[in-house]
Protein backbone atom coordinates (compact mmCIF):
# COMPACT_ATOMS: atom_id res chain seq x y z
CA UNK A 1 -54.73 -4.02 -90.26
CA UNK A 2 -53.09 -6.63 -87.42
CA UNK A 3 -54.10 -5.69 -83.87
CA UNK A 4 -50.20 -3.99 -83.13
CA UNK A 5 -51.11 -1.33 -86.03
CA UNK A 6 -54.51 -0.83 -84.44
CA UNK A 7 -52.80 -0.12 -80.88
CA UNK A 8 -50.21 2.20 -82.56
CA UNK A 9 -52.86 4.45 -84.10
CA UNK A 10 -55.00 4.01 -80.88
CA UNK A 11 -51.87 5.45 -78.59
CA UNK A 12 -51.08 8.28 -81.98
CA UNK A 13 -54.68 9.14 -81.58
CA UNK A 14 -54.65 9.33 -78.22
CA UNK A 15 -54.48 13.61 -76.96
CA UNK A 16 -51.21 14.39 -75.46
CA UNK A 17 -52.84 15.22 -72.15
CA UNK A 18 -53.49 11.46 -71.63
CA UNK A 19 -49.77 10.83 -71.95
CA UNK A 20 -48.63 13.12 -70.44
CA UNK A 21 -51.04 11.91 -67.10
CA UNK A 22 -50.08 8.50 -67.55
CA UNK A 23 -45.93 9.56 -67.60
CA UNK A 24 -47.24 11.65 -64.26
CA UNK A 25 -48.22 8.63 -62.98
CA UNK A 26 -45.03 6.67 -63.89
CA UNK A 27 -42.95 8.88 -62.13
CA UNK A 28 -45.30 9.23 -59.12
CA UNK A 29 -45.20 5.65 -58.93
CA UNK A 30 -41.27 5.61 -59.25
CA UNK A 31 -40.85 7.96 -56.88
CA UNK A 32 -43.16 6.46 -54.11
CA UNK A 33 -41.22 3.25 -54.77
CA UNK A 34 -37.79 5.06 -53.89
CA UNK A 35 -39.90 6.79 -51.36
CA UNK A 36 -40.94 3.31 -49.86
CA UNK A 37 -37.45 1.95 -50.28
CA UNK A 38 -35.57 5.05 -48.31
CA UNK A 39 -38.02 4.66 -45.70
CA UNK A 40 -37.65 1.10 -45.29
CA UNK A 41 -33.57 2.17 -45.12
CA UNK A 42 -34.66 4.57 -42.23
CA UNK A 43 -36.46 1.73 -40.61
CA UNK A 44 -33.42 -0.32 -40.33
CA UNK A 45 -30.79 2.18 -39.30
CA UNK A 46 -33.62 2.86 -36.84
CA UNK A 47 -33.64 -0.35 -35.53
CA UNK A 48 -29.86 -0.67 -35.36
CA UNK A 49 -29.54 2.16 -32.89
CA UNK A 50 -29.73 1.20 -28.53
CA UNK A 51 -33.26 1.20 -27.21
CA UNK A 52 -34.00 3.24 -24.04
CA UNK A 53 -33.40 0.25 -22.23
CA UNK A 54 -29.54 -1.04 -23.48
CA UNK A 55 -28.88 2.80 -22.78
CA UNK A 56 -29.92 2.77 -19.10
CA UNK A 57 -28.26 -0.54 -18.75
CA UNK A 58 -25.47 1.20 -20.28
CA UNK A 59 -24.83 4.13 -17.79
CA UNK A 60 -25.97 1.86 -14.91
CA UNK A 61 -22.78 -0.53 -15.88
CA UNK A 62 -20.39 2.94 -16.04
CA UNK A 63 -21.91 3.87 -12.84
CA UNK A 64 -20.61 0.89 -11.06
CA UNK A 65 -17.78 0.83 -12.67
CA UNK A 66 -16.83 4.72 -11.71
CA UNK A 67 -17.94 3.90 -8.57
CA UNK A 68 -15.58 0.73 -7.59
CA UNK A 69 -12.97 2.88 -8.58
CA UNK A 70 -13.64 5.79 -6.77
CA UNK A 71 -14.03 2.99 -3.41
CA UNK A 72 -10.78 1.51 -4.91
CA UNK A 73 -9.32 4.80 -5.29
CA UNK A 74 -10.76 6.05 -1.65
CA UNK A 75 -8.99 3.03 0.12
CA UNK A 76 -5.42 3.28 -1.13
CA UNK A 77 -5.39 6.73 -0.03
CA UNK A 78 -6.49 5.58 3.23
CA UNK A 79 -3.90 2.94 3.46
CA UNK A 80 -1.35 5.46 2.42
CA UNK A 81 -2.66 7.88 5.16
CA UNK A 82 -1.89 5.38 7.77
CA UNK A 83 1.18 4.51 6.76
CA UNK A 84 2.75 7.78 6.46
CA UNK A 85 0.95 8.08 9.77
CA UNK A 86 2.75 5.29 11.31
CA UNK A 87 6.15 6.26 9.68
CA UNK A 88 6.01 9.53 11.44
CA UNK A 89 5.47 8.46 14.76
CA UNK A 90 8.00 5.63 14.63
CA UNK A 91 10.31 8.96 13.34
CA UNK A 92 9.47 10.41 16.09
CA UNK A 93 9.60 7.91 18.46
CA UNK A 94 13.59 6.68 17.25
CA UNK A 95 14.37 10.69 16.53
CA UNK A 96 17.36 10.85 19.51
CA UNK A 97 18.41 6.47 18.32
CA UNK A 98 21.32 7.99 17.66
CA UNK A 99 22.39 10.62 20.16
CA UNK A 100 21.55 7.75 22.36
CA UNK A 101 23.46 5.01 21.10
CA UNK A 102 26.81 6.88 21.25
CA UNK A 103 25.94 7.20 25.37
CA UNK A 104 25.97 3.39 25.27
CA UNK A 105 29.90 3.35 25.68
CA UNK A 106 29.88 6.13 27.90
CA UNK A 107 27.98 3.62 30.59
CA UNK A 108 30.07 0.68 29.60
CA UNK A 109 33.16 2.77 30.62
CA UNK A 110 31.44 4.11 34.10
CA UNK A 111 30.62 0.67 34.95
CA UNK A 112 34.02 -0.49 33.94
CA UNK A 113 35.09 2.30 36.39
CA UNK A 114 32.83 1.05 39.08
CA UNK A 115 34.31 -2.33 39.03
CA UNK A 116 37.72 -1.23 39.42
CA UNK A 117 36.60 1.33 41.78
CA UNK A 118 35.54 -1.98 43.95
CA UNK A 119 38.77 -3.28 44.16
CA UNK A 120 40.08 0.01 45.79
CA UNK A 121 40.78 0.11 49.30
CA UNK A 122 40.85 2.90 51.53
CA UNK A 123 38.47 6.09 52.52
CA UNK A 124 39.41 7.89 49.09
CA UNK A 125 38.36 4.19 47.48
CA UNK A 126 34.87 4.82 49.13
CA UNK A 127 34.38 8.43 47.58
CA UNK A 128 35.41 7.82 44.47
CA UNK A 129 33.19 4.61 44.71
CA UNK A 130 30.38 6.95 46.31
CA UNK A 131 31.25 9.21 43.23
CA UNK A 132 30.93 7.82 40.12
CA UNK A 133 27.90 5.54 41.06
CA UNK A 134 25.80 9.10 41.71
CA UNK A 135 26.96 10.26 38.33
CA UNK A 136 26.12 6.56 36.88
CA UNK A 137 22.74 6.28 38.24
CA UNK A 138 21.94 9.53 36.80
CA UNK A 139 23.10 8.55 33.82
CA UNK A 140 20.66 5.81 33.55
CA UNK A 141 17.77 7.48 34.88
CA UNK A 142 18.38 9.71 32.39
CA UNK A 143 18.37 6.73 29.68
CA UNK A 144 15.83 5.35 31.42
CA UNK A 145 13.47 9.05 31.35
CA UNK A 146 13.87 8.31 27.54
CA UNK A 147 12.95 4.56 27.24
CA UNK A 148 16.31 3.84 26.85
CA UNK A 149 16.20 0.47 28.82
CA UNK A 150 18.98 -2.67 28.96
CA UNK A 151 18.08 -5.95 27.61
CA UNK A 152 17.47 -8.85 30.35
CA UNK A 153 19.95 -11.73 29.52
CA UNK A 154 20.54 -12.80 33.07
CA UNK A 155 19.41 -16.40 32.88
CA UNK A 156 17.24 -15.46 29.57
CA UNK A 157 16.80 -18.22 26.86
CA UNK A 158 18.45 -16.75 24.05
CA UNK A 159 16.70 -15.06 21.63
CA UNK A 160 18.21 -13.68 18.33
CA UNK A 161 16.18 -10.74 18.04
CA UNK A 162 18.01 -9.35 21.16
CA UNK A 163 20.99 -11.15 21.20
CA UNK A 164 24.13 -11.54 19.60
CA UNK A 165 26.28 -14.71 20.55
CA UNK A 166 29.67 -14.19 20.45
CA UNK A 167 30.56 -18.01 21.35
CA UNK A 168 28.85 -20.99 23.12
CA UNK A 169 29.83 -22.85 26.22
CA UNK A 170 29.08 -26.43 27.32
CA UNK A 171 27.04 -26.04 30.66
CA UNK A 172 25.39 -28.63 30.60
CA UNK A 173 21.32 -29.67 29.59
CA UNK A 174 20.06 -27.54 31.83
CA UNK A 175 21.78 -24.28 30.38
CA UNK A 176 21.59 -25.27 26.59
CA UNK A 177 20.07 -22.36 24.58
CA UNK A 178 20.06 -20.02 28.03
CA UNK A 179 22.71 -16.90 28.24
CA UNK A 180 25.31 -17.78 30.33
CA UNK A 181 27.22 -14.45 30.55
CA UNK A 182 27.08 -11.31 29.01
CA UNK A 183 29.94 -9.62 28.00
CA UNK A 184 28.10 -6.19 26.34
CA UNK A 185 25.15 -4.99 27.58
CA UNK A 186 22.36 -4.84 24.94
CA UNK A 187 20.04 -1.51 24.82
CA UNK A 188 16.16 -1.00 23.54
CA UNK A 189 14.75 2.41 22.33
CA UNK A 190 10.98 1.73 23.74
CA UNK A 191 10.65 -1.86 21.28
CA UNK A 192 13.23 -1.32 18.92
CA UNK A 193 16.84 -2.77 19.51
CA UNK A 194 19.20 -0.05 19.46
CA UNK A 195 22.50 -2.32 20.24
CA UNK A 196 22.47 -5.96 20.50
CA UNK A 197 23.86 -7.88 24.09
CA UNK A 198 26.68 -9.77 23.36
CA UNK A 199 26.17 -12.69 25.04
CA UNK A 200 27.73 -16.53 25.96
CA UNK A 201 25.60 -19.22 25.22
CA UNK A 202 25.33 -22.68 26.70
CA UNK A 203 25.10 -25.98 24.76
């Protein structure tokens, strides 16, 4: 009988109880192999996760971030504040430009009146003179009790931010760029230029 006959009858002989321990085994085996194979799985998903570390580095980065733009956010409301700040007090400040600027003519024509008044002669000359300068200088004290204030352009260089040439005049070196008359009196609201002078210029 050859030696593969022999093991046959060896495993046919064998009592079922062996078998079936040794199929036990198999399986255990198989199953600690998948065992050992799903855990090794776990292991790596494990490892593929943030440590403690990359996580506090994490939520220290969003922390500065959330920060900055909170300082960010902090100083364009500030800049706004002052702004609007600044816009209502120059609101404030220019409220009566207007009512103000249409009593411009009103002292053009009273000086007008004055210098014609000049030319009067006579006692009734004198009172009317006597007059109209009262009302006039209360006039401009009230201009004046409002920072309503003419512009200088007596000898002034000229300056375009004040004045308004209506022509130019040859005077000579020693008047070029200098007002040489005015013919409309300019007018300032506190800084601002309500009504530019209307000036001559030399050249």
């Amino acid at each position: 009988m050859s030696k593969k006959e022999h093991k046959v009858k060896d495993e046919m002989s064998r009592p079922q109880s062996e078998l079936n321990g040794e199929a036990s085994l198999n399986d255990a085996n198989g199953e600690n192999g998948d065992a050992s194979l799903n855990g090794a799985n776990d292991a790596n998903e494990a490892s593929k996760e943030p440590t403690i570390e990359e996580q506090l580095a994490q939520a220290q980065e969003r922390i500065a971030e959330l920060e900055d733009k909170n300082l960010r956010m902090m100083a364009e409301f500030d800049n706004y504040r002052r702004r609007t700040n600044k816009e209502k007090l120059e609101l404030m400040a220019t409220a009566g430009e207007r009512i103000f600027k249409d009593m411009l003519p009103l002292v053009d024509d009273f000086e007008r009146a004055l210098a014609s008044i000049n030319g009067a002669n006579g006692d009734n000359g004198d009172a009317l003179l006597n007059g109209v300068q009262l009302i006039y200088q209360k006039f401009v004290a009230f201009l004046a009790a409002n920072d309503v204030h003419a512009i200088e352009t007596e000898g002034a260089d000229f300056n375009t931010d004040e004045h308004e040439a209506v022509t130019t005049f040859a005077a000579g070196e020693d008047k070029k760029g200098k007002v040489i008359d005015c013919t409309q009196k300019g007018y300032k609201l506190g800084e601002k230029v309500i009504r530019f002078a209307k000036v001559v210029v030399g050249e």
